[in-house]
C-alpha atoms as a PDB file:
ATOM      1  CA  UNK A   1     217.725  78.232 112.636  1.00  0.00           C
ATOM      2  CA  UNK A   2     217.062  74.579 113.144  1.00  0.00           C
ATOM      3  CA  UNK A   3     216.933  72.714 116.632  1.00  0.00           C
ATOM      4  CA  UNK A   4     218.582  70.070 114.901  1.00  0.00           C
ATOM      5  CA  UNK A   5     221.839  71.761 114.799  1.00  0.00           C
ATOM      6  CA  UNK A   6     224.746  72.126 116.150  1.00  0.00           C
ATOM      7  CA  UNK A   7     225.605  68.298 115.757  1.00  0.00           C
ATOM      8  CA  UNK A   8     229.416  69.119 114.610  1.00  0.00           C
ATOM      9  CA  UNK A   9     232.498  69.185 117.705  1.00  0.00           C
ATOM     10  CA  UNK A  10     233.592  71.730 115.705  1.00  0.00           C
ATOM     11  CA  UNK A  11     231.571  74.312 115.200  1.00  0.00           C
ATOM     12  CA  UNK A  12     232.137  77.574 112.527  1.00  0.00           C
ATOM     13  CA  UNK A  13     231.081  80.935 113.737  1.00  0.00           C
ATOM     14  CA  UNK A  14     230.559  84.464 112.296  1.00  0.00           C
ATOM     15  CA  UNK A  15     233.627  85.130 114.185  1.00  0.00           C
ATOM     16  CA  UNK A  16     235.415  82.800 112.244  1.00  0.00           C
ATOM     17  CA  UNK A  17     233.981  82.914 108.804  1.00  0.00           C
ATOM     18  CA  UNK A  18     235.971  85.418 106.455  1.00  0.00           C
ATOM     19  CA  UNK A  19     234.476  88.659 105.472  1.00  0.00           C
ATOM     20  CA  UNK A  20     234.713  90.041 101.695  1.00  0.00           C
ATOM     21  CA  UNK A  21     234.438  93.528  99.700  1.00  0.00           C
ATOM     22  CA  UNK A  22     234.153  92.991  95.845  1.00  0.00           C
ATOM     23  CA  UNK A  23     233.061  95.094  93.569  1.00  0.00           C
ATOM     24  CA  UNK A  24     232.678  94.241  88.995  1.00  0.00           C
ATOM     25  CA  UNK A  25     233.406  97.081  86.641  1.00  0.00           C
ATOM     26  CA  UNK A  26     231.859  95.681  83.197  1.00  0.00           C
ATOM     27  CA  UNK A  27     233.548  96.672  80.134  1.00  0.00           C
ATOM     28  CA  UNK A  28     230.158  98.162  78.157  1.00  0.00           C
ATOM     29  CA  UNK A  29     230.128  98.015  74.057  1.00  0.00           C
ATOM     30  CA  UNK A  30     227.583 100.213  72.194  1.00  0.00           C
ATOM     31  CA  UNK A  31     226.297  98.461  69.032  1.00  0.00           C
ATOM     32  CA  UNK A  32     224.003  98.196  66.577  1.00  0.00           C
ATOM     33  CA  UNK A  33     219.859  97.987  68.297  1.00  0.00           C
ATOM     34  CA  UNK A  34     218.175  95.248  66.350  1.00  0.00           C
ATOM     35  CA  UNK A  35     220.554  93.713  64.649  1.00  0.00           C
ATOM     36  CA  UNK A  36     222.025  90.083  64.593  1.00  0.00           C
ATOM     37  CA  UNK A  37     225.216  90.674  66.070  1.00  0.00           C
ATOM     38  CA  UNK A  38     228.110  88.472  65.666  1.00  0.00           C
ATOM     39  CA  UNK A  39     229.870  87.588  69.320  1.00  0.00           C
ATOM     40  CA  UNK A  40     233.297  86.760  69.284  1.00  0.00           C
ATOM     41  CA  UNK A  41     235.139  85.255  72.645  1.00  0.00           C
ATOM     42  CA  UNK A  42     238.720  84.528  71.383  1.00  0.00           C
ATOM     43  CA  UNK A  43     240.097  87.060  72.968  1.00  0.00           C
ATOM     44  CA  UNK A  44     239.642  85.986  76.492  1.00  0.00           C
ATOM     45  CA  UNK A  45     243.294  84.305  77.695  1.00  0.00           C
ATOM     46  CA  UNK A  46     242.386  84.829  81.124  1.00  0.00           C
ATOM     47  CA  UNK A  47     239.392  84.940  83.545  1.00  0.00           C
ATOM     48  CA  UNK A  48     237.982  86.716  86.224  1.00  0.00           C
ATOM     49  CA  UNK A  49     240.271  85.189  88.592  1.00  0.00           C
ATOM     50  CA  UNK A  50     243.096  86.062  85.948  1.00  0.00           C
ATOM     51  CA  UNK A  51     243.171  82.417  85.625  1.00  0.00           C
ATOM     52  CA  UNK A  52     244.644  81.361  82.208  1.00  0.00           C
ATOM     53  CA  UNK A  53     241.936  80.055  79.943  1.00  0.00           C
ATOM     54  CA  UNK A  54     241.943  78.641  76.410  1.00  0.00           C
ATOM     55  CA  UNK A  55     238.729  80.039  74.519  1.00  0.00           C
ATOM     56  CA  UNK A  56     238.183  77.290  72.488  1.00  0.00           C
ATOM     57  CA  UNK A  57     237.536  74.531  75.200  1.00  0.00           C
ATOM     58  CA  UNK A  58     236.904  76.443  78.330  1.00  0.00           C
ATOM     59  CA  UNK A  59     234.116  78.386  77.121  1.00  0.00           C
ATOM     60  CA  UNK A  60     231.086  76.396  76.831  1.00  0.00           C
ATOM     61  CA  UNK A  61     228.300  78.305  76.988  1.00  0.00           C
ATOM     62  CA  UNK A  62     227.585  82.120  76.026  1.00  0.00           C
ATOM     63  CA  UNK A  63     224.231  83.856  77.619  1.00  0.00           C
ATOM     64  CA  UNK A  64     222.191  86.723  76.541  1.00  0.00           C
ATOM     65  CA  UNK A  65     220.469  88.791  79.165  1.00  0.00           C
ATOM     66  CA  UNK A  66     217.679  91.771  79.205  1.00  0.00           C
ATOM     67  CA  UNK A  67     217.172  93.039  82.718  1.00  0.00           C
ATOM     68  CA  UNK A  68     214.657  96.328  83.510  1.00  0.00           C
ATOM     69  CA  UNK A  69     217.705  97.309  86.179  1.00  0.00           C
ATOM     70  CA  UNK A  70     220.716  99.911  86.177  1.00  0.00           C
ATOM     71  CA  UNK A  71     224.188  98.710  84.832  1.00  0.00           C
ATOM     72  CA  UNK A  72     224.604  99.957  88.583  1.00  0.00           C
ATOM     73  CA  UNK A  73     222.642  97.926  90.283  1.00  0.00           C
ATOM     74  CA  UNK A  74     222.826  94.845  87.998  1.00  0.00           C
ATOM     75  CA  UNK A  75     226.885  95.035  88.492  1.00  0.00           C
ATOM     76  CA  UNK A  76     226.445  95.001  92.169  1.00  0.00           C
ATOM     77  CA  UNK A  77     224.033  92.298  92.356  1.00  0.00           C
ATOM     78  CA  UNK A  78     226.403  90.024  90.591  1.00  0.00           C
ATOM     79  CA  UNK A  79     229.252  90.865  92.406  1.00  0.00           C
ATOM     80  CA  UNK A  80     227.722  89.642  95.390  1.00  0.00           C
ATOM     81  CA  UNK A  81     225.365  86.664  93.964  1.00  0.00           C
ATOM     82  CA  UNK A  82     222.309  88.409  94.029  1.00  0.00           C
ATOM     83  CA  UNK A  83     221.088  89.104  90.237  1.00  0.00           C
ATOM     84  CA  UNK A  84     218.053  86.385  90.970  1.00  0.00           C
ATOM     85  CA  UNK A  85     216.859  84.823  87.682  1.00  0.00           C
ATOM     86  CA  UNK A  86     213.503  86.459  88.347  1.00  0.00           C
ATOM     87  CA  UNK A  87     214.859  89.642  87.411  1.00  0.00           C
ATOM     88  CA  UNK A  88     215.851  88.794  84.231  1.00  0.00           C
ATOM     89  CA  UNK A  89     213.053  89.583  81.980  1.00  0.00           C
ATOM     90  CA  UNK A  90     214.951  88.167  78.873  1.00  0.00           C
ATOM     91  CA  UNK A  91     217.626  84.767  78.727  1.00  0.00           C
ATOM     92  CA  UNK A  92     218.699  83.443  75.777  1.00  0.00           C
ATOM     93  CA  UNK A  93     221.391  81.378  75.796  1.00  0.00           C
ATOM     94  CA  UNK A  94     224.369  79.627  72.825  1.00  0.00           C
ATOM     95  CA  UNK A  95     225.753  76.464  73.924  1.00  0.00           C
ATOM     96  CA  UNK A  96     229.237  76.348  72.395  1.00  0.00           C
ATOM     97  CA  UNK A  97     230.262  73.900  69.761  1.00  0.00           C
ATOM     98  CA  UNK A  98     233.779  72.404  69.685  1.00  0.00           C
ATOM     99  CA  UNK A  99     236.169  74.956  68.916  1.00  0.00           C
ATOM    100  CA  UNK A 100     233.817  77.050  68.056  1.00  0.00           C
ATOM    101  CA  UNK A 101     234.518  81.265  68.992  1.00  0.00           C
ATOM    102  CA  UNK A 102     231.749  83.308  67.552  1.00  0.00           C
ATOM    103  CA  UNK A 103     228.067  82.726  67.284  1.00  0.00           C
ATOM    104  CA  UNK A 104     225.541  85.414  65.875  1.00  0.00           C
ATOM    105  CA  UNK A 105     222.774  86.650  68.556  1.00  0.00           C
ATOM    106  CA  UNK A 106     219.543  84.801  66.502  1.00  0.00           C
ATOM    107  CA  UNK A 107     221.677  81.640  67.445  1.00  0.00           C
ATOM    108  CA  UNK A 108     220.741  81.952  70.558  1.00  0.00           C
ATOM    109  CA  UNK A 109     217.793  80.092  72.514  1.00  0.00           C
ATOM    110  CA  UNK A 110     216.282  79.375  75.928  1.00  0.00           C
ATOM    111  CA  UNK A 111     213.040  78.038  75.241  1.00  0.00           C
ATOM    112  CA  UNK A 112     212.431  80.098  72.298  1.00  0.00           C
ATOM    113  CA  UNK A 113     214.934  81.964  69.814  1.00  0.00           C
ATOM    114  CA  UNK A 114     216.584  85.256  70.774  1.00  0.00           C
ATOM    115  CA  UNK A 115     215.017  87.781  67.932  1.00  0.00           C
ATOM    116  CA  UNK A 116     217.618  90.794  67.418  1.00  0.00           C
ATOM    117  CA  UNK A 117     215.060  93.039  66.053  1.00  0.00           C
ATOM    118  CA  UNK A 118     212.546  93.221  69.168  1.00  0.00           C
ATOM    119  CA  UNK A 119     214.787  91.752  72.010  1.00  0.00           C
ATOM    120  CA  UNK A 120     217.974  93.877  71.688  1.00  0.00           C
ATOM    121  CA  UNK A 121     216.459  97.527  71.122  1.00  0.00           C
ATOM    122  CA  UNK A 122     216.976 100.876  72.750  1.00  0.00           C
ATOM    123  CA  UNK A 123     214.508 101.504  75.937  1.00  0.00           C
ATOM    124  CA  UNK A 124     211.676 103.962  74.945  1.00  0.00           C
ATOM    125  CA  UNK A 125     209.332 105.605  77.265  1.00  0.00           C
ATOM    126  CA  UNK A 126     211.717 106.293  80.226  1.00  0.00           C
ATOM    127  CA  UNK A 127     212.195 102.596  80.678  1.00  0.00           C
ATOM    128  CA  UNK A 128     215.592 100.826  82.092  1.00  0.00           C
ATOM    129  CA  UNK A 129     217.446  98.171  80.134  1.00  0.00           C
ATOM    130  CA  UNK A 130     220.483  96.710  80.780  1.00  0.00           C
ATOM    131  CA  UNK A 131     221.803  93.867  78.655  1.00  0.00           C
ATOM    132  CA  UNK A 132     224.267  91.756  78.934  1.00  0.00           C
ATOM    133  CA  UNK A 133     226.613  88.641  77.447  1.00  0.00           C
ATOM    134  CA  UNK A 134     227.720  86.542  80.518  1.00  0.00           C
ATOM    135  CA  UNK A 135     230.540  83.732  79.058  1.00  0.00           C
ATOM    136  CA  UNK A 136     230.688  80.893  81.144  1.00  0.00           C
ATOM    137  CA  UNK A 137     232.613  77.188  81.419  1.00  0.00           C
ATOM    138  CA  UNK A 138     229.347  74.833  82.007  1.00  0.00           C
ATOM    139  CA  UNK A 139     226.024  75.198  80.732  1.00  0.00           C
ATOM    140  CA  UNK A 140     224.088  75.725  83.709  1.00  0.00           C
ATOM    141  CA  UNK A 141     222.638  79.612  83.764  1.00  0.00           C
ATOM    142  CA  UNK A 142     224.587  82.017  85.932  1.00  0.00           C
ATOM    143  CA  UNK A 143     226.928  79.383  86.887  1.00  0.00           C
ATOM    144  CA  UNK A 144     230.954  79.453  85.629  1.00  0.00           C
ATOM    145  CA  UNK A 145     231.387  83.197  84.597  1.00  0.00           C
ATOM    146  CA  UNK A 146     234.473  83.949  83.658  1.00  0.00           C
ATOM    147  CA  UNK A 147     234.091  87.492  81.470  1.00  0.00           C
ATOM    148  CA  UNK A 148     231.320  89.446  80.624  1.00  0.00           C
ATOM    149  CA  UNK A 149     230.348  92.388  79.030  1.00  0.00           C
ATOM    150  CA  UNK A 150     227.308  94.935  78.800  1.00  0.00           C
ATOM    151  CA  UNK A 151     225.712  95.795  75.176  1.00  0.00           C
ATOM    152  CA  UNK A 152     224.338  99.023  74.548  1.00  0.00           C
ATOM    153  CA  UNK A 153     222.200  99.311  71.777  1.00  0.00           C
ATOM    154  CA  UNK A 154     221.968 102.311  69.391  1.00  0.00           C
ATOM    155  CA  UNK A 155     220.208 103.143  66.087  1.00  0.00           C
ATOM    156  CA  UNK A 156     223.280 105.263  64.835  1.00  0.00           C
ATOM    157  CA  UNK A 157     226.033 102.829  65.849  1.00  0.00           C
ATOM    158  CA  UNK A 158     227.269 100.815  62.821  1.00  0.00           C
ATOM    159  CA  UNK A 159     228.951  98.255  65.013  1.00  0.00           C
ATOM    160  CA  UNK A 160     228.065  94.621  63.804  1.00  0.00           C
ATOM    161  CA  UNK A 161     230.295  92.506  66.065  1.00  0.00           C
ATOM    162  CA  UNK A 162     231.127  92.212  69.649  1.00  0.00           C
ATOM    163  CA  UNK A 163     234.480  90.936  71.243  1.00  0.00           C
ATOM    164  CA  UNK A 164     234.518  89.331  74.508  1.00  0.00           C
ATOM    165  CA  UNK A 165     237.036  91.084  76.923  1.00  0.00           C
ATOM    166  CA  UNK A 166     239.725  89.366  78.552  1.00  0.00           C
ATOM    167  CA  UNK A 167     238.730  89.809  81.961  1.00  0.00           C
ATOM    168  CA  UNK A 168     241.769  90.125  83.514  1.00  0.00           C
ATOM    169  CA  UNK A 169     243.004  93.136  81.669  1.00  0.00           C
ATOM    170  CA  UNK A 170     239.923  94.495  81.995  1.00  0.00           C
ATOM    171  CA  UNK A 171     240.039  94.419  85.561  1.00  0.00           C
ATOM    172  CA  UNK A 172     236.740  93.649  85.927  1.00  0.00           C
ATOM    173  CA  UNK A 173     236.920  92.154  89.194  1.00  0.00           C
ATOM    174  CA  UNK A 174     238.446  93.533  92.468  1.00  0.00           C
ATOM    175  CA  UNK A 175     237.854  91.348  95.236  1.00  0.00           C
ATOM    176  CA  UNK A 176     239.129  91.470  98.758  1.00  0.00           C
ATOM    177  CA  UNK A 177     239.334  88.991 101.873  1.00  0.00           C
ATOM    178  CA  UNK A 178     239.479  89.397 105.366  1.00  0.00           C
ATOM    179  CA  UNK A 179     239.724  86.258 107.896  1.00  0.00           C
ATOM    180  CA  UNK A 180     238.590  85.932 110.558  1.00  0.00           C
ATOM    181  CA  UNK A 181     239.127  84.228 114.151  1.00  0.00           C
ATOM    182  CA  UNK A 182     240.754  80.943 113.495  1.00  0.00           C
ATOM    183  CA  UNK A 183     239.454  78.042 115.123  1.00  0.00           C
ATOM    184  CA  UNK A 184     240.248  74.619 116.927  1.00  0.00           C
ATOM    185  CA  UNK A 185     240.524  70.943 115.566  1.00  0.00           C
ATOM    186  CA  UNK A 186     241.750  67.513 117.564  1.00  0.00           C
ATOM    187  CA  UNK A 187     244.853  67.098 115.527  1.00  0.00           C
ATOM    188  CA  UNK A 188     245.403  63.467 116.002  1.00  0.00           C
ATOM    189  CA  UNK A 189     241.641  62.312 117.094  1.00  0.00           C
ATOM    190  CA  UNK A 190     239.982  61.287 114.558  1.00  0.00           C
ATOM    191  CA  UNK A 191     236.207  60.958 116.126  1.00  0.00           C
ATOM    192  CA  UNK A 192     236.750  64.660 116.711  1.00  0.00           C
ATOM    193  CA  UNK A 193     236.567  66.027 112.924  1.00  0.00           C
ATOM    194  CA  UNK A 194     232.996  66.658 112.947  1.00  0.00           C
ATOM    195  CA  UNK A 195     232.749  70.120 111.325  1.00  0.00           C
ATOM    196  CA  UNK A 196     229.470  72.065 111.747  1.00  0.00           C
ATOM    197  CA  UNK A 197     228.757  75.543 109.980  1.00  0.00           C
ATOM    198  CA  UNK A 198     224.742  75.542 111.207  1.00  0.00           C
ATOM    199  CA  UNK A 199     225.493  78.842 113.398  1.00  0.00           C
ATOM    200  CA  UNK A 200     226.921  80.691 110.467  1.00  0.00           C
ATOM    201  CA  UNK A 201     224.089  83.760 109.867  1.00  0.00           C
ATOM    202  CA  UNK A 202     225.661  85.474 106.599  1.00  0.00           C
ATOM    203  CA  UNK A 203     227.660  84.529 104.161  1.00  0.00           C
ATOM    204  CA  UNK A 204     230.982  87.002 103.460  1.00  0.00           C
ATOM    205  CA  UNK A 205     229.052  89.318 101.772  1.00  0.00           C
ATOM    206  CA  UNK A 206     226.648  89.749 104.513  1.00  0.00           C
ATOM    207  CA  UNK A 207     224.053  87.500 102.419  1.00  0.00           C
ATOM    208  CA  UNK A 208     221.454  85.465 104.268  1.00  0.00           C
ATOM    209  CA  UNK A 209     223.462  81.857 103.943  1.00  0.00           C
ATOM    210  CA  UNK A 210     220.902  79.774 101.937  1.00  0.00           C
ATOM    211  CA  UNK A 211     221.700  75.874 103.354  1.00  0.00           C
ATOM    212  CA  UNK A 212     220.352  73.514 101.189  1.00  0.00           C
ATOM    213  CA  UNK A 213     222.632  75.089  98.044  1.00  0.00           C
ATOM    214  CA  UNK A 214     226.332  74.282 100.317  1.00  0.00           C
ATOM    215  CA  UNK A 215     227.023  71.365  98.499  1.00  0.00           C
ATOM    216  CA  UNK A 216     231.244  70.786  99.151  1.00  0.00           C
ATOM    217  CA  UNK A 217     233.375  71.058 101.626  1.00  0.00           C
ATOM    218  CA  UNK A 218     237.324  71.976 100.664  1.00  0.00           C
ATOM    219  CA  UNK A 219     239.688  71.364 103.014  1.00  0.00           C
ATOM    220  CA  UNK A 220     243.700  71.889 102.260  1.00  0.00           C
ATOM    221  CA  UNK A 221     246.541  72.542 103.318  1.00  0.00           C
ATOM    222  CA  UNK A 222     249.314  75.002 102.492  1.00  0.00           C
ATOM    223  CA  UNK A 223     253.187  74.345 102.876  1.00  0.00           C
ATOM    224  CA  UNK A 224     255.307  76.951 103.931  1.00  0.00           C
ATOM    225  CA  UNK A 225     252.248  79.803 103.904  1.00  0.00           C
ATOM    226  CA  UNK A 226     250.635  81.475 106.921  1.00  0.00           C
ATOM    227  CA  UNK A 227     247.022  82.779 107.128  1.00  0.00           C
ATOM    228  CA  UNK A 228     247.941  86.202 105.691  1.00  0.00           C
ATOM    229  CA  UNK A 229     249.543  84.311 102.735  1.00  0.00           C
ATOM    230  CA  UNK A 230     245.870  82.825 101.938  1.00  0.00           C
ATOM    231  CA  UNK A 231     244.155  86.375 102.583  1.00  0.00           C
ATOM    232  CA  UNK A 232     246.777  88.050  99.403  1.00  0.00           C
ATOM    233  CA  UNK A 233     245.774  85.127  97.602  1.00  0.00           C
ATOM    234  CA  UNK A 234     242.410  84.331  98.415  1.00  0.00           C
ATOM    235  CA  UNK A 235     241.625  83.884  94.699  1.00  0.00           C
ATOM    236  CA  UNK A 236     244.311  81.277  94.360  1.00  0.00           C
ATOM    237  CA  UNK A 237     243.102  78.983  97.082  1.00  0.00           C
ATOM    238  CA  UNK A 238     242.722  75.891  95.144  1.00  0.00           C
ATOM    239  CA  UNK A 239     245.579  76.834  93.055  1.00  0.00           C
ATOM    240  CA  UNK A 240     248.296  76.929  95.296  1.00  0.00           C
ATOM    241  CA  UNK A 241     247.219  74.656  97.751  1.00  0.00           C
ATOM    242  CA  UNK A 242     249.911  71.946  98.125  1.00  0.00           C
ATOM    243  CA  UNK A 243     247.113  69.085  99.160  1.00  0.00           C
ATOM    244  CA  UNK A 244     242.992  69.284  98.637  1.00  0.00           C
ATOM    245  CA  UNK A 245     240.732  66.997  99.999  1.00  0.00           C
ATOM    246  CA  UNK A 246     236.857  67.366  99.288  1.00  0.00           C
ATOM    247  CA  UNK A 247     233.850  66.336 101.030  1.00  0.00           C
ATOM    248  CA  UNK A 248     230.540  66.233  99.357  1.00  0.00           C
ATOM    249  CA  UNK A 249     227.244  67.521 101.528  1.00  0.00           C
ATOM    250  CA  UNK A 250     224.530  65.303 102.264  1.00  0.00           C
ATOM    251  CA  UNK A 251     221.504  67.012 100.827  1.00  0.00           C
ATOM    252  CA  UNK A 252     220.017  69.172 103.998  1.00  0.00           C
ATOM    253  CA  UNK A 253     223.191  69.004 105.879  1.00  0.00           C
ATOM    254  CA  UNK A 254     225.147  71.611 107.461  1.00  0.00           C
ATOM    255  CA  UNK A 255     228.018  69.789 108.746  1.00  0.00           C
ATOM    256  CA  UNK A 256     230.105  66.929 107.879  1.00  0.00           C
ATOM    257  CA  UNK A 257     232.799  64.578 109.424  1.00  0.00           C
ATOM    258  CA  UNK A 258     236.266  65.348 107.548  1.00  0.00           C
ATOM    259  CA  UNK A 259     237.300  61.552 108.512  1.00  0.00           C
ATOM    260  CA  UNK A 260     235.339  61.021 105.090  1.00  0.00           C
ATOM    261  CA  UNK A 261     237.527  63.566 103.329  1.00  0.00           C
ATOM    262  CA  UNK A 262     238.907  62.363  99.700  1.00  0.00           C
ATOM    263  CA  UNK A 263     241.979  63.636  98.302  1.00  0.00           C
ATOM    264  CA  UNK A 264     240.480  65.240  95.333  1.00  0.00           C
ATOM    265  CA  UNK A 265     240.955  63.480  92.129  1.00  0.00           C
ATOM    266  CA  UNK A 266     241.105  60.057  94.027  1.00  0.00           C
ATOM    267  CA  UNK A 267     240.279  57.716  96.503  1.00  0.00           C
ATOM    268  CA  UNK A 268     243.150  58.293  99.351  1.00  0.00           C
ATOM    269  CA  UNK A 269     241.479  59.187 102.588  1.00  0.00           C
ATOM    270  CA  UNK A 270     242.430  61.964 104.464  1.00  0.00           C
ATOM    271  CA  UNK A 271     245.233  60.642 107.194  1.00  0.00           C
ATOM    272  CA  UNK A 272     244.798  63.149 109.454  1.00  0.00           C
ATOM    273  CA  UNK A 273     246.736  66.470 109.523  1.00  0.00           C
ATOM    274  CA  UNK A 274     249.998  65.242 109.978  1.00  0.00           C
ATOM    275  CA  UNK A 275     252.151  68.362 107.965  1.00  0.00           C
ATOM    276  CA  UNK A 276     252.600  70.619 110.596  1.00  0.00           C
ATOM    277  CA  UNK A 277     255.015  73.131 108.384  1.00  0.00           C
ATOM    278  CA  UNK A 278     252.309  75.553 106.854  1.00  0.00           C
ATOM    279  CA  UNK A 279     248.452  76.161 106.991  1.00  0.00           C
ATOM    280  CA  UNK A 280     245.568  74.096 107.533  1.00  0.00           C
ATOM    281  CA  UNK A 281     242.118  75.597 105.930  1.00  0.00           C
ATOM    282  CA  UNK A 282     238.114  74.817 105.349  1.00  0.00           C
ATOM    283  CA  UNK A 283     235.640  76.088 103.229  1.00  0.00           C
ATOM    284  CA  UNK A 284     232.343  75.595 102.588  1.00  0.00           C
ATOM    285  CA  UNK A 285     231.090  76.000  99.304  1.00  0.00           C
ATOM    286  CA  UNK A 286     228.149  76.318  96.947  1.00  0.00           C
ATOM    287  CA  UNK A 287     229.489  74.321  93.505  1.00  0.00           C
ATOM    288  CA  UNK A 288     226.207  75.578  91.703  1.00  0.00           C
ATOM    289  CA  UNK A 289     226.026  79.366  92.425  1.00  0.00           C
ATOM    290  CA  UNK A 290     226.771  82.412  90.659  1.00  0.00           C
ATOM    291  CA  UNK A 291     229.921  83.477  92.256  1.00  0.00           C
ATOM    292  CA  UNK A 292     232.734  81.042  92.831  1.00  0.00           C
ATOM    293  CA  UNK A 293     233.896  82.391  96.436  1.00  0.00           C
ATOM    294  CA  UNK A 294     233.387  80.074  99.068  1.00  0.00           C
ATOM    295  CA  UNK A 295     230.014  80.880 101.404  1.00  0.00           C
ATOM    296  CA  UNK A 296     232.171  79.752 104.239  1.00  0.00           C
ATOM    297  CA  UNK A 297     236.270  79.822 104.966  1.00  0.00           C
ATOM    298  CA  UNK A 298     238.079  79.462 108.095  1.00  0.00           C
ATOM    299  CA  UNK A 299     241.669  78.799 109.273  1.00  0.00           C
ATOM    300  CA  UNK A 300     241.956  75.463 111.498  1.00  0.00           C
ATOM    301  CA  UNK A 301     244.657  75.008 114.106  1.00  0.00           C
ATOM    302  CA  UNK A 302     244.923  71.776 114.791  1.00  0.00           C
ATOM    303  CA  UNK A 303     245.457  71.240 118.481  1.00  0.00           C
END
């Protein structure tokens, strides 16, 4: 851990970071090995989060994965951020035209063009091979899931096209948040807001916390809820949040002063946390990472 740090007044804990179980169950379609499947996403109405969606404009970018892992072990490395691109032995990737829904497999490309016929075959000689469609809002790789689905590729299946799931009826994710020790702000002193998360060790998954990707800071408020209100709907957080202010990171920072809060969406500075009827709370997030949970959340009392 740096010397440099801890230069916050406030300073985030283990103790007070939350603490997550999560677990993905991927719908898995056997099709046709070799040939140039047609993928079809019009069927997802709501995401992950069972967030509504509209297929047409929120999905921008489909991606095609081979990796020599278990369905097992790739499903839990995703559910906790961990599937590293350097396991992925084949990416291939459709960027999504406007209101387009279904795009054949040799459409694909990441560098070079996906080729149906040698990159989505059956394993032979007692290899492993998962693959994999991951539909995402963005185009950056691994970023802005919001259903996927595992292929399975078989000589005697006579199945030429592949629908996305919706992923909430799928149930694909079940995730779960614990919070942990609240902690301290100055409520009316405004020098005071300097919020430092350089002690943190592990993100809620027990992940190594990897610094230089935290790149916002959320911090809201919630009318009328308490802290167990937020745990039931962790996955809401931004949703139901009555006010949000963000806070971009300096590059290299782990801590920043929330008297430079933004009410997101605009210009107005945060005035201080004058609504005392409901729930103040902070997270810390990584904008660029596979999963969309923040690294960092705490519950602030202001004092």
């Amino acid at each position: 851990m740096s010397s440099e740090w801890p230069k916050g007044n406030v300073v985030i804990k283990d103790l007070n970071n939350y603490t997550s179980t999560t677990t993905l169950t991927i719908p898995m379609v056997t099709a046709k090995a070799g040939a140039d499947l047609s993928v079809c996403w019009d069927g997802i109405k709501k995401d992950l989060l069972c967030h509504d969606l509209v297929a047409a404009t929120d999905i921008n970018n489909v991606g095609f994965l081979q990796i020599p892992l278990s369905k097992t072990v790739v499903s839990q490395k995703l559910a906790v951020g961990q599937l590293d691109e350097n396991l992925v032995s084949i990416y291939r990737e459709h960027h999504v035209g406007a209101g387009e829904t279904c795009a054949n497999l040799s459409t694909f490309v990441f560098g070079s063009q996906l080729v149906p016929s040698t990159d989505f075959v059956e394993p032979t000689g007692g290899k492993t091979l998962t693959y994999m469609l991951l539909f995402a809002t963005g185009t950056t790789p691994g970023v802005g899931s919001r259903s996927m689905v595992f292929l399975d590729p078989s000589a005697s299946s006579t199945t030429m096209m592949v629908a996305a799931p919706d992923a909430c009826d799928s149930h694909i994710l079940d995730f779960q948040a614990t919070l942990g020790t609240p902690l301290s702000i100055p409520a009316t002193d405004n020098t005071k807001w300097h919020v430092d998360w350089s002690q943190i060790s592990k993100d809620s998954f027990g992940n190594a916390v990897n610094f230089p990707k935290l790149d916002d800071v959320l911090l809201g408020f919630y009318q009328g809820m308490s802290a167990t209100d937020l745990q039931t709907k962790f996955t809401d957080i931004e949703i139901i949040a009555t006010t949000l202010y963000d806070v971009a990171v300096p590059a290299g920072a782990r801590d920043v002063d929330l008297a430079t809060a933004k009410l997101r969406g605009g210009t107005t500075a945060f005035p201080g946390f004058t609504q005392t009827d409901g729930v103040w709370a902070i997270a810390v997030r990584c904008t660029k990472c596979q999963i969309p949970a923040p690294v960092v959340m705490t519950i602030l009392q202001p004092q």
